[in-house]
N, C-alpha and C. Protein backbone atom coordinates (compact mmCIF):
# COMPACT_ATOMS: atom_id res chain seq x y z
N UNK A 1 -38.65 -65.40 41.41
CA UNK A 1 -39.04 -64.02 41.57
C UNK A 1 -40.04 -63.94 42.72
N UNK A 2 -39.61 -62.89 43.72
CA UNK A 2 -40.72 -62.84 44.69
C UNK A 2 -41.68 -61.09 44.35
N UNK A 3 -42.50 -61.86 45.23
CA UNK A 3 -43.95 -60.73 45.67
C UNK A 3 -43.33 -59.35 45.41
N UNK A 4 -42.35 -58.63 45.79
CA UNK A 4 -41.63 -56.96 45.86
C UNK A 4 -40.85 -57.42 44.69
N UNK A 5 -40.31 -58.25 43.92
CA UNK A 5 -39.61 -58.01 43.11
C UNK A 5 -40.62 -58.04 41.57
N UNK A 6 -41.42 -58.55 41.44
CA UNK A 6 -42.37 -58.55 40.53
C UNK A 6 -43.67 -56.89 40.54
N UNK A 7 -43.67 -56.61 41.99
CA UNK A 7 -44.30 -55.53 42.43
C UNK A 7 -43.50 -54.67 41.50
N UNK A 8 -41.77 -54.10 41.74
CA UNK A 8 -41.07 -53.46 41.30
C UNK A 8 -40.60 -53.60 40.17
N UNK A 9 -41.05 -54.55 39.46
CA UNK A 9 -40.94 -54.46 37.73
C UNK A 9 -42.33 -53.76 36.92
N UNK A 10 -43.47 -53.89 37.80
CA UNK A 10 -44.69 -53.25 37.33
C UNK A 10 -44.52 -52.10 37.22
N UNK A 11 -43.98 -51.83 38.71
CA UNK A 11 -43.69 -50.10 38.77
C UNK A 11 -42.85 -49.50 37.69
N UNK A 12 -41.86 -49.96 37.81
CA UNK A 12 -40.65 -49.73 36.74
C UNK A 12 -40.81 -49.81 35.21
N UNK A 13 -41.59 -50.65 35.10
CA UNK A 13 -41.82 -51.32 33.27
C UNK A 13 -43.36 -51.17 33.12
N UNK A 14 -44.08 -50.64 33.90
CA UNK A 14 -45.32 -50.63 33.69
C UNK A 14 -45.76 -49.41 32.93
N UNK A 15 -45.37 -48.57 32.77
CA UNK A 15 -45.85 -47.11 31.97
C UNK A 15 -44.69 -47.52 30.36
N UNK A 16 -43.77 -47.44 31.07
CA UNK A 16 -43.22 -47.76 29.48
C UNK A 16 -43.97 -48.80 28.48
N UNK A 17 -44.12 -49.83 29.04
CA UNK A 17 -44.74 -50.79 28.29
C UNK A 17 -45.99 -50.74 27.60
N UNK A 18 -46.58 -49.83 28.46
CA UNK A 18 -48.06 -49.41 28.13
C UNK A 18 -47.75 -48.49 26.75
N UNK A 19 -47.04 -47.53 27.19
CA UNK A 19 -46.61 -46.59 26.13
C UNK A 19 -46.37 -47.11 24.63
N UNK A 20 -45.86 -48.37 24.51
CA UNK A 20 -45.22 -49.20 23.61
C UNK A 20 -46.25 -49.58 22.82
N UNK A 21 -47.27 -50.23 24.20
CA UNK A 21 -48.68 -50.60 23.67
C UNK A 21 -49.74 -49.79 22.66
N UNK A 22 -49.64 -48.59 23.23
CA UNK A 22 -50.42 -48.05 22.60
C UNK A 22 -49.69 -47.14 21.51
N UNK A 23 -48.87 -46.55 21.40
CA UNK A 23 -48.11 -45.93 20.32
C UNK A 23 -48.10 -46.91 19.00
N UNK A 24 -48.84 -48.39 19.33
CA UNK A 24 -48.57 -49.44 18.20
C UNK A 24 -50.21 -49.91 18.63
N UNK A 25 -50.58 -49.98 18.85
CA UNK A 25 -52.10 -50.14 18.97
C UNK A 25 -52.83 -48.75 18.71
N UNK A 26 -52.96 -48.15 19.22
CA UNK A 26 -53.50 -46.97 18.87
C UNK A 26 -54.71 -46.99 19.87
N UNK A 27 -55.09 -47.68 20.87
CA UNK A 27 -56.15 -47.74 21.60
C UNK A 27 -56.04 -47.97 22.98
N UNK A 28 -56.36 -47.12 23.68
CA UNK A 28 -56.17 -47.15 25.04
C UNK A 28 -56.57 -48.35 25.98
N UNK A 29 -57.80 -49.06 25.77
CA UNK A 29 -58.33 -50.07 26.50
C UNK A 29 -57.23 -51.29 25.76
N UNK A 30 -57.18 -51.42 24.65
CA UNK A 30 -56.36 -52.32 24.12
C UNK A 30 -54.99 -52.47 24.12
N UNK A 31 -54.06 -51.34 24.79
CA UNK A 31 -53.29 -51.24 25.22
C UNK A 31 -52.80 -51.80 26.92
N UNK A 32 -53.79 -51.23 27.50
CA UNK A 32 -53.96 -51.37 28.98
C UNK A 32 -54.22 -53.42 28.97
N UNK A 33 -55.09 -53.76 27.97
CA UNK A 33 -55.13 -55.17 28.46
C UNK A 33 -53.93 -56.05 28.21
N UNK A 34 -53.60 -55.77 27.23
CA UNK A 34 -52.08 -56.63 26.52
C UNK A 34 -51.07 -56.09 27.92
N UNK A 35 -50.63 -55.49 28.39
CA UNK A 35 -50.20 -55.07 29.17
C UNK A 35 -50.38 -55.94 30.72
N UNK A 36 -51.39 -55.58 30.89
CA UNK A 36 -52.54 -56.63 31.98
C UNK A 36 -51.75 -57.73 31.60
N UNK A 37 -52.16 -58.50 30.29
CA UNK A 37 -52.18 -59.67 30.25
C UNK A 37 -50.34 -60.04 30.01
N UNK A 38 -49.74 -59.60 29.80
CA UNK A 38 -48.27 -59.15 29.79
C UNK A 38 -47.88 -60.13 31.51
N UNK A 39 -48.09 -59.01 32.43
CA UNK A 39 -47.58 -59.11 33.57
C UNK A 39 -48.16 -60.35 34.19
N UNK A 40 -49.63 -60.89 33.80
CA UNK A 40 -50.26 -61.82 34.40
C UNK A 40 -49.07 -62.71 33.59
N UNK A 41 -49.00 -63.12 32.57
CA UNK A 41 -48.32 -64.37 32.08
C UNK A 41 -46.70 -64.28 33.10
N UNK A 42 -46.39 -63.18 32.85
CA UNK A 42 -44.96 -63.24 34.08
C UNK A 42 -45.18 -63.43 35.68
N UNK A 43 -46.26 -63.41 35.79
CA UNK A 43 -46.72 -64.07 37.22
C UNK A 43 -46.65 -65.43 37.66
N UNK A 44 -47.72 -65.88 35.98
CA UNK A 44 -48.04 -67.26 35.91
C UNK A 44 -46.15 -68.49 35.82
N UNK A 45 -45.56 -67.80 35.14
CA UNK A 45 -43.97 -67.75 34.78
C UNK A 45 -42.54 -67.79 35.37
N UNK A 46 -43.16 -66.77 36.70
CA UNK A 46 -41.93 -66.12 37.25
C UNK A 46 -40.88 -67.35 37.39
N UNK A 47 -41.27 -68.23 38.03
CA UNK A 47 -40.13 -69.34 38.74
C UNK A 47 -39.06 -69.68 37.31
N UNK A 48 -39.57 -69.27 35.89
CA UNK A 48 -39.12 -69.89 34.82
C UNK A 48 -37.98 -68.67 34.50
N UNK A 49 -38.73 -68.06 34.53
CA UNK A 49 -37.99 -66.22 33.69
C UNK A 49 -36.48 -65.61 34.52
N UNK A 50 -35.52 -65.60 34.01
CA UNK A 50 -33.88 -65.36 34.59
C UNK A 50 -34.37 -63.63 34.92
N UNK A 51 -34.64 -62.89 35.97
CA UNK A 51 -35.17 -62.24 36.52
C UNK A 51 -34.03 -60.76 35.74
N UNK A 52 -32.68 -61.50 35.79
CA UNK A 52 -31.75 -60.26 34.60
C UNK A 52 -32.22 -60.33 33.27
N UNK A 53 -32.65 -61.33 32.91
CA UNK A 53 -33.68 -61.20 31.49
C UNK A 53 -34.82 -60.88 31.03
N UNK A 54 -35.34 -60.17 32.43
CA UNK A 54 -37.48 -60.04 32.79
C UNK A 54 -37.92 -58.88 31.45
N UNK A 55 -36.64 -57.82 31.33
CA UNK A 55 -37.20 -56.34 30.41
C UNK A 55 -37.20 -56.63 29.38
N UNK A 56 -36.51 -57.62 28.65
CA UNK A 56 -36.51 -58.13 27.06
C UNK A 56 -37.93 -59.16 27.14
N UNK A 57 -37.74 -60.17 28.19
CA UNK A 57 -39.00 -60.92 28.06
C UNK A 57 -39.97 -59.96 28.11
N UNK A 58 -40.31 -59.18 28.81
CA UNK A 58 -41.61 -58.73 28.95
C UNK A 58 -41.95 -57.71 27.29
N UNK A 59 -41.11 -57.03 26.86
CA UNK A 59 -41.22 -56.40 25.41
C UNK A 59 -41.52 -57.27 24.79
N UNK A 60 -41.12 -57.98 24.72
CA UNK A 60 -41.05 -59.51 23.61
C UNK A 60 -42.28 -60.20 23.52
N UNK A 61 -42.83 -60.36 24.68
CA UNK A 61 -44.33 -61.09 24.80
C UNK A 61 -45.18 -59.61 24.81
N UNK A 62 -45.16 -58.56 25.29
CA UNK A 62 -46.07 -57.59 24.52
C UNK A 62 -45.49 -57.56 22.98
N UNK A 63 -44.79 -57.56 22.30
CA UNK A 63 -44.88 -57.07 21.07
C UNK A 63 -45.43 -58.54 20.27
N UNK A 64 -45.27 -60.07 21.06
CA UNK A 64 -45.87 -61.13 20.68
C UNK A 64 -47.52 -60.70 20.71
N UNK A 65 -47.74 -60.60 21.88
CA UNK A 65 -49.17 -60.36 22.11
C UNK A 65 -50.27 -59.24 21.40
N UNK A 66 -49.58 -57.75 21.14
CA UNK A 66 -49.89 -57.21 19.72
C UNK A 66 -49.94 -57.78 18.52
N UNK A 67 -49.44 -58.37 18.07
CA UNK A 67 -48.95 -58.90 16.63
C UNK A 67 -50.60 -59.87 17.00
N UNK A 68 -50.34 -60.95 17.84
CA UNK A 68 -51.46 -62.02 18.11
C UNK A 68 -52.84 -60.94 18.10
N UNK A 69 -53.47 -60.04 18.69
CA UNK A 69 -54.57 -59.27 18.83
C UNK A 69 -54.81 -59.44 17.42
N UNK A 70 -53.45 -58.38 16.92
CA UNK A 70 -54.03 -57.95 14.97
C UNK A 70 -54.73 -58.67 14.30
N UNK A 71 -53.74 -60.04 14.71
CA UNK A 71 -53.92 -61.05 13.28
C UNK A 71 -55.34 -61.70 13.44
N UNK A 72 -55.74 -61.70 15.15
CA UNK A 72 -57.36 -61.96 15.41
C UNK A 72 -58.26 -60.91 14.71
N UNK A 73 -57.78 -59.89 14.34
CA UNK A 73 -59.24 -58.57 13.92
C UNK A 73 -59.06 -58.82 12.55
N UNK A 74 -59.91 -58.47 11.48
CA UNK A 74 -60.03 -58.38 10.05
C UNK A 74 -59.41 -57.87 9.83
N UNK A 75 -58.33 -58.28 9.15
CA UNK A 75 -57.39 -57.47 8.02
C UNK A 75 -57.77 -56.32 7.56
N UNK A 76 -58.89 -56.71 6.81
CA UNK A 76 -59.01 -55.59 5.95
C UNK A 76 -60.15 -54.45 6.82
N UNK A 77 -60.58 -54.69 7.82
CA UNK A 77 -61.08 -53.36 8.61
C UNK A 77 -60.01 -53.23 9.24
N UNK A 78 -58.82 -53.81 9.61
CA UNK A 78 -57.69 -53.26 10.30
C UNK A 78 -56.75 -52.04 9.48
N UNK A 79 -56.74 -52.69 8.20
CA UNK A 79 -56.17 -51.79 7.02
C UNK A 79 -56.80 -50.41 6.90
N UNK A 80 -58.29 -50.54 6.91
CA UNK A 80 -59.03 -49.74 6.03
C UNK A 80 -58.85 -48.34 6.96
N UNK A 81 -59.32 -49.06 8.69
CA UNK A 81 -59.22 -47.91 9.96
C UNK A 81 -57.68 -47.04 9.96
N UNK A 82 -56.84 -48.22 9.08
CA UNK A 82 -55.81 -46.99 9.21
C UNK A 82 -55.06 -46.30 7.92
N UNK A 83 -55.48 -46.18 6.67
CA UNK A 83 -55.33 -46.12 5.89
C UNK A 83 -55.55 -44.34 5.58
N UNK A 84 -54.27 -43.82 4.93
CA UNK A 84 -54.02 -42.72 4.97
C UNK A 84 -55.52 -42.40 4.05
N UNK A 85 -56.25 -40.68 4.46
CA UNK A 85 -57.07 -40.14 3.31
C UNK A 85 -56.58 -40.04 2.12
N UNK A 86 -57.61 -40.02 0.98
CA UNK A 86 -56.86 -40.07 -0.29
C UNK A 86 -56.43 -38.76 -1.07
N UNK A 87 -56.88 -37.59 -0.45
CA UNK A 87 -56.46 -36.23 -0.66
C UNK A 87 -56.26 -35.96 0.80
N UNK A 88 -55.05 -35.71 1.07
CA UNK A 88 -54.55 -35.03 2.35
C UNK A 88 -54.66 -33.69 2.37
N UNK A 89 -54.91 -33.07 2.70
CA UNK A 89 -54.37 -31.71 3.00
C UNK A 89 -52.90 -31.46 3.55
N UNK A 90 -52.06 -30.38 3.43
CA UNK A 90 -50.97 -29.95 4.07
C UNK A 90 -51.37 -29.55 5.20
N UNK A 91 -50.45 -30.36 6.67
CA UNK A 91 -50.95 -29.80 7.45
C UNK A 91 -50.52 -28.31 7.86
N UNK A 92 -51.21 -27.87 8.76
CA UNK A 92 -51.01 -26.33 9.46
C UNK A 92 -49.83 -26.33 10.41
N UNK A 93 -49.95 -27.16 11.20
CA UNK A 93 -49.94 -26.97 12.39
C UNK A 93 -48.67 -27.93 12.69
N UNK A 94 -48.30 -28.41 13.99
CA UNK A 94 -47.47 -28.95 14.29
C UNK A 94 -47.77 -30.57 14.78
N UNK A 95 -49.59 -30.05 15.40
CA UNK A 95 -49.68 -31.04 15.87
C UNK A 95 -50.26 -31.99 14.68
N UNK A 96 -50.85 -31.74 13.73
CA UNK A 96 -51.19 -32.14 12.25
C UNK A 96 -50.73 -32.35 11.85
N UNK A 97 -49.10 -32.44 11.63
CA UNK A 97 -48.31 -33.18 11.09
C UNK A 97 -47.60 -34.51 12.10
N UNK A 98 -47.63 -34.09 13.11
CA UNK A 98 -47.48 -35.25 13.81
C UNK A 98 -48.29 -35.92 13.88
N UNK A 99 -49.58 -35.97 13.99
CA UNK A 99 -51.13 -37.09 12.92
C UNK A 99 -50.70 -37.59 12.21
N UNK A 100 -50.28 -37.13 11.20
CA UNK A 100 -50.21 -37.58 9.57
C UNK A 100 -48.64 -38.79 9.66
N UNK A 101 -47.48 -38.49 10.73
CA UNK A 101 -46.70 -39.44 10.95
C UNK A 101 -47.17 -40.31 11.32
N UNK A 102 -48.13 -40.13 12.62
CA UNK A 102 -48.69 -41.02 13.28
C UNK A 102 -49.62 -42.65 12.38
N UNK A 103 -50.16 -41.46 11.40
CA UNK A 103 -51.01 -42.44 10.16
C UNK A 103 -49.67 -43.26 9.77
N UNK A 104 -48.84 -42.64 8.99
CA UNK A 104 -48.00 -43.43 8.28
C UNK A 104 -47.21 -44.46 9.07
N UNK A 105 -46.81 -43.96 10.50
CA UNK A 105 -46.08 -45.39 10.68
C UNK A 105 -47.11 -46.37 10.95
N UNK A 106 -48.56 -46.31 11.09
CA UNK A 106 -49.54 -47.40 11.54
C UNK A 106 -49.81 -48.41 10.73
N UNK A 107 -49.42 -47.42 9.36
CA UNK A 107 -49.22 -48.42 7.83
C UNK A 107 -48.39 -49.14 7.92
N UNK A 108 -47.17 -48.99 8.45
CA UNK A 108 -46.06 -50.02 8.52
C UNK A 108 -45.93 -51.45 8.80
N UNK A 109 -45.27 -52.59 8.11
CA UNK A 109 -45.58 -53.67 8.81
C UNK A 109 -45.09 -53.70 10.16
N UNK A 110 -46.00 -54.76 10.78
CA UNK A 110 -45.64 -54.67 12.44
C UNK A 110 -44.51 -54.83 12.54
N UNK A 111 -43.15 -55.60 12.47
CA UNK A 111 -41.85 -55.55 13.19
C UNK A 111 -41.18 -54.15 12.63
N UNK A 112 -41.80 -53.31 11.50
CA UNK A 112 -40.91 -52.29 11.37
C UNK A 112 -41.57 -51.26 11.91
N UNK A 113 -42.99 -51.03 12.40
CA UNK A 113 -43.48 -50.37 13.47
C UNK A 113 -42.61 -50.38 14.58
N UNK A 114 -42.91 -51.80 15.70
CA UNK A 114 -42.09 -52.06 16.87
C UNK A 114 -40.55 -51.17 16.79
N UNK A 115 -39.87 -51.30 15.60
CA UNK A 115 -38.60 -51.06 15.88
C UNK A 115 -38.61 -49.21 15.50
N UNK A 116 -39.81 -49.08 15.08
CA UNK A 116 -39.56 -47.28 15.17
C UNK A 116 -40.24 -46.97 16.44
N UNK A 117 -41.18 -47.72 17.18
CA UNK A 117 -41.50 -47.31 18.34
C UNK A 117 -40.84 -47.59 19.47
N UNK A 118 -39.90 -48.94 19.43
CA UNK A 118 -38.81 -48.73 20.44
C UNK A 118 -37.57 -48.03 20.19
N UNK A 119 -37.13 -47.73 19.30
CA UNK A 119 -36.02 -46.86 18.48
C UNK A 119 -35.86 -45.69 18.94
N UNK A 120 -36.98 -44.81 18.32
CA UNK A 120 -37.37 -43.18 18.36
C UNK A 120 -37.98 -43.09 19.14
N UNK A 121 -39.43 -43.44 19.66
CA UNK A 121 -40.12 -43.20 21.01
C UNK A 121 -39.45 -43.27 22.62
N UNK A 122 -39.18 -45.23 22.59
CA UNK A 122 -38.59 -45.27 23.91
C UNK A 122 -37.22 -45.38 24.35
N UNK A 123 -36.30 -45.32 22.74
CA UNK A 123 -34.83 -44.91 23.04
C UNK A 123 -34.15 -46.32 23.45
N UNK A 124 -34.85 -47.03 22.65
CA UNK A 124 -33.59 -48.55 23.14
C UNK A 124 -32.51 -48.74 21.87
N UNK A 125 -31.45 -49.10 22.57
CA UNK A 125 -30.37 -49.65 21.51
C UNK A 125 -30.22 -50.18 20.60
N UNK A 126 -30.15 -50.62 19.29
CA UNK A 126 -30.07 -51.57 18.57
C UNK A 126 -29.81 -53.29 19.16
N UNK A 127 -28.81 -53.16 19.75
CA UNK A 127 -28.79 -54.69 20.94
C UNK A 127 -30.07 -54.84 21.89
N UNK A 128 -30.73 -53.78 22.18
CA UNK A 128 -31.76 -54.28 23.13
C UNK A 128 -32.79 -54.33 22.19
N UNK A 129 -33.15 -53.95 20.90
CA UNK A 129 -34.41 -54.39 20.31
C UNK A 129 -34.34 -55.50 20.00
N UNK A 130 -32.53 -55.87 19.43
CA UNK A 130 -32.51 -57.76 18.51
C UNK A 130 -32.65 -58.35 19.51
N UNK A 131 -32.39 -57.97 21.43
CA UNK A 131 -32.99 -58.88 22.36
C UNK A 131 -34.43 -59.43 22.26
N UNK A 132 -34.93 -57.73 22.36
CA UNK A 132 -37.17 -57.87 22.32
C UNK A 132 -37.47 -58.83 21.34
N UNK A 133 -37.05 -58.36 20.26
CA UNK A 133 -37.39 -58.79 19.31
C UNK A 133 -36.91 -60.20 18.21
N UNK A 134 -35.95 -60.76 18.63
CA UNK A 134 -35.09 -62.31 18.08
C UNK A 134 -34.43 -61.57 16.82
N UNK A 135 -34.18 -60.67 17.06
CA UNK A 135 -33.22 -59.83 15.62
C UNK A 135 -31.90 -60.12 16.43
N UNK A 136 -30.90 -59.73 14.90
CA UNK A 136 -29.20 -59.67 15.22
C UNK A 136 -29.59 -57.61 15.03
N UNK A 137 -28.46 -57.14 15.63
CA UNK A 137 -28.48 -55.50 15.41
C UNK A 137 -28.53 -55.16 14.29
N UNK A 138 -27.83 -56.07 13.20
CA UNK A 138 -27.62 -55.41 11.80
C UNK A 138 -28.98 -55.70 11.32
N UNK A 139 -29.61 -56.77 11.36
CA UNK A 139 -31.40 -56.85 11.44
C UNK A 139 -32.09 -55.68 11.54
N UNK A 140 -31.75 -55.35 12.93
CA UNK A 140 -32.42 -53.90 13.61
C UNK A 140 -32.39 -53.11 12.61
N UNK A 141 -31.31 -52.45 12.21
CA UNK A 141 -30.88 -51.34 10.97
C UNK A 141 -31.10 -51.38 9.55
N UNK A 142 -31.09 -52.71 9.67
CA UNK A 142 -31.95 -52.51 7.92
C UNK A 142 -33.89 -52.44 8.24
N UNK A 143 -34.22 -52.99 9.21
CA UNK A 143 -35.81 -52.66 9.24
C UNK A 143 -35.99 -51.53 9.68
N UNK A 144 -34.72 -50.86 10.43
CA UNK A 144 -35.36 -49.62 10.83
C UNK A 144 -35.02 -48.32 9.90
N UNK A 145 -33.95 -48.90 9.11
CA UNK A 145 -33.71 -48.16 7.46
C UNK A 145 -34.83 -48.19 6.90
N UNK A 146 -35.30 -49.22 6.75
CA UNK A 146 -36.33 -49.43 5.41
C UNK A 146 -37.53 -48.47 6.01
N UNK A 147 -38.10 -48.63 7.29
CA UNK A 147 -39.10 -47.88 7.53
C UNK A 147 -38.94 -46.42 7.58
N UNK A 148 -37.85 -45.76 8.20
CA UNK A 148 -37.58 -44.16 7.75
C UNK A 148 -38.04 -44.28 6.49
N UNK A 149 -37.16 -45.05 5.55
CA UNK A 149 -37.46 -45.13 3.85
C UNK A 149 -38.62 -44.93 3.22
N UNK A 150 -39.60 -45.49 4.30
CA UNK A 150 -41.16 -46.10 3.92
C UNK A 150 -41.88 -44.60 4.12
N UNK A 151 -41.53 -43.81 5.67
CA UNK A 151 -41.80 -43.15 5.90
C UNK A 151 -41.72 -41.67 5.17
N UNK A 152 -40.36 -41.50 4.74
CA UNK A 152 -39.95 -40.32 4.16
C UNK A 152 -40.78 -40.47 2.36
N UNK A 153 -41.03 -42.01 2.20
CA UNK A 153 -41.18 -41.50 0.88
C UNK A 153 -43.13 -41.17 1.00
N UNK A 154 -43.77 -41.35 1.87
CA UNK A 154 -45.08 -41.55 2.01
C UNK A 154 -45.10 -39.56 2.17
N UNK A 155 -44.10 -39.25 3.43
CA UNK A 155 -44.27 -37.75 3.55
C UNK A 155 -44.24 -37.26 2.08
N UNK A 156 -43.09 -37.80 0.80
CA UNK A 156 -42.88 -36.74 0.04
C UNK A 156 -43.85 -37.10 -0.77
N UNK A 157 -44.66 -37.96 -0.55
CA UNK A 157 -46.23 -38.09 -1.63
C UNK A 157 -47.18 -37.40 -1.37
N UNK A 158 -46.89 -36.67 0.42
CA UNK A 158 -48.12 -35.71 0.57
C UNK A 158 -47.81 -34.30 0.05
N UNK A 159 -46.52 -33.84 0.22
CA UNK A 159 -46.22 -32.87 -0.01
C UNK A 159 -46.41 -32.76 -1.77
N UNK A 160 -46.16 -33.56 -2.64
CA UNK A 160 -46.84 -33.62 -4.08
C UNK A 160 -48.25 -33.13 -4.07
N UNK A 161 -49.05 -33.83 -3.10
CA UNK A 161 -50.34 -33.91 -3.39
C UNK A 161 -50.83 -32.42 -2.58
N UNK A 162 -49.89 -31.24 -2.04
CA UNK A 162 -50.50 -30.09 -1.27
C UNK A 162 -50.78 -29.07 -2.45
């Protein structure tokens, strides 16, 4: 991989990835570094990496490199920061309920996060997540079953509790 061709994967994969980052991090500086540190390792790399294979590698080692951050922070202040309130309110609004999704998929375990944030957010295939991610497609569809599952049944516990 040369100098313009690594330039033009930043350009290209650099906002998406970020996006990825933080829609599953939830933090802007902590997004931006995994990211950082993303492209530095494909620097350090390039001569190794099949340059038609760079967009799966690079998802793959950010969604490695998230997972690695988590498991460094306390569990249980990681849990606690995201842990739905225990009386919700119904939201109003539009953007208040998109919060309250936002809470619930953060609950999710991480590979069934990843696969609703590359799924529904950034629109990849079932074949291109079991790439990111070392899944077969039918993999893909049952984690990304189970989490709608996870999801829909968490919504219909708020709507009990309005």
């Amino acid at each position: 991989m040369r100098r313009h061709e690594y330039n033009n994967l930043i350009d290209e994969l650099g906002a998406p990835l970020y996006r990825y980052a933080f829609h599953f991090m939830r933090n802007e500086e902590d997004a931006k570094d995994i990211v950082q540190d993303v492209f530095e390792k494909l620097w350090i790399n390039r001569k190794k990496i099949d340059l038609e294979r760079v967009k799966s590698w690079l998802y793959k080692c950010t969604h490695n490199a998230m997972i690695n951050f988590l498991n460094k922070k306390s569990r249980t202040r990681y849990m606690d920061s995201q842990s739905l309130p225990e009386k919700p309110s119904m939201p109003d609004s539009t953007f208040e309920s998109q919060q309250m999704v936002e809470r619930i998929v953060n609950i999710l375990p991480p590979i069934q996060k990843s696969i609703i944030l590359l799924r529904d957010i950034e629109g990849y295939s079932y074949d291109d997540i079991g790439q990111i991610l070392d899944l077969s497609p039918s993999q893909v569809k049952v984690y990304l079953f189970r989490a709608r599952m996870k999801i829909k049944k968490q919504l219909k516990g708020l709507n009990k509790l309005a």
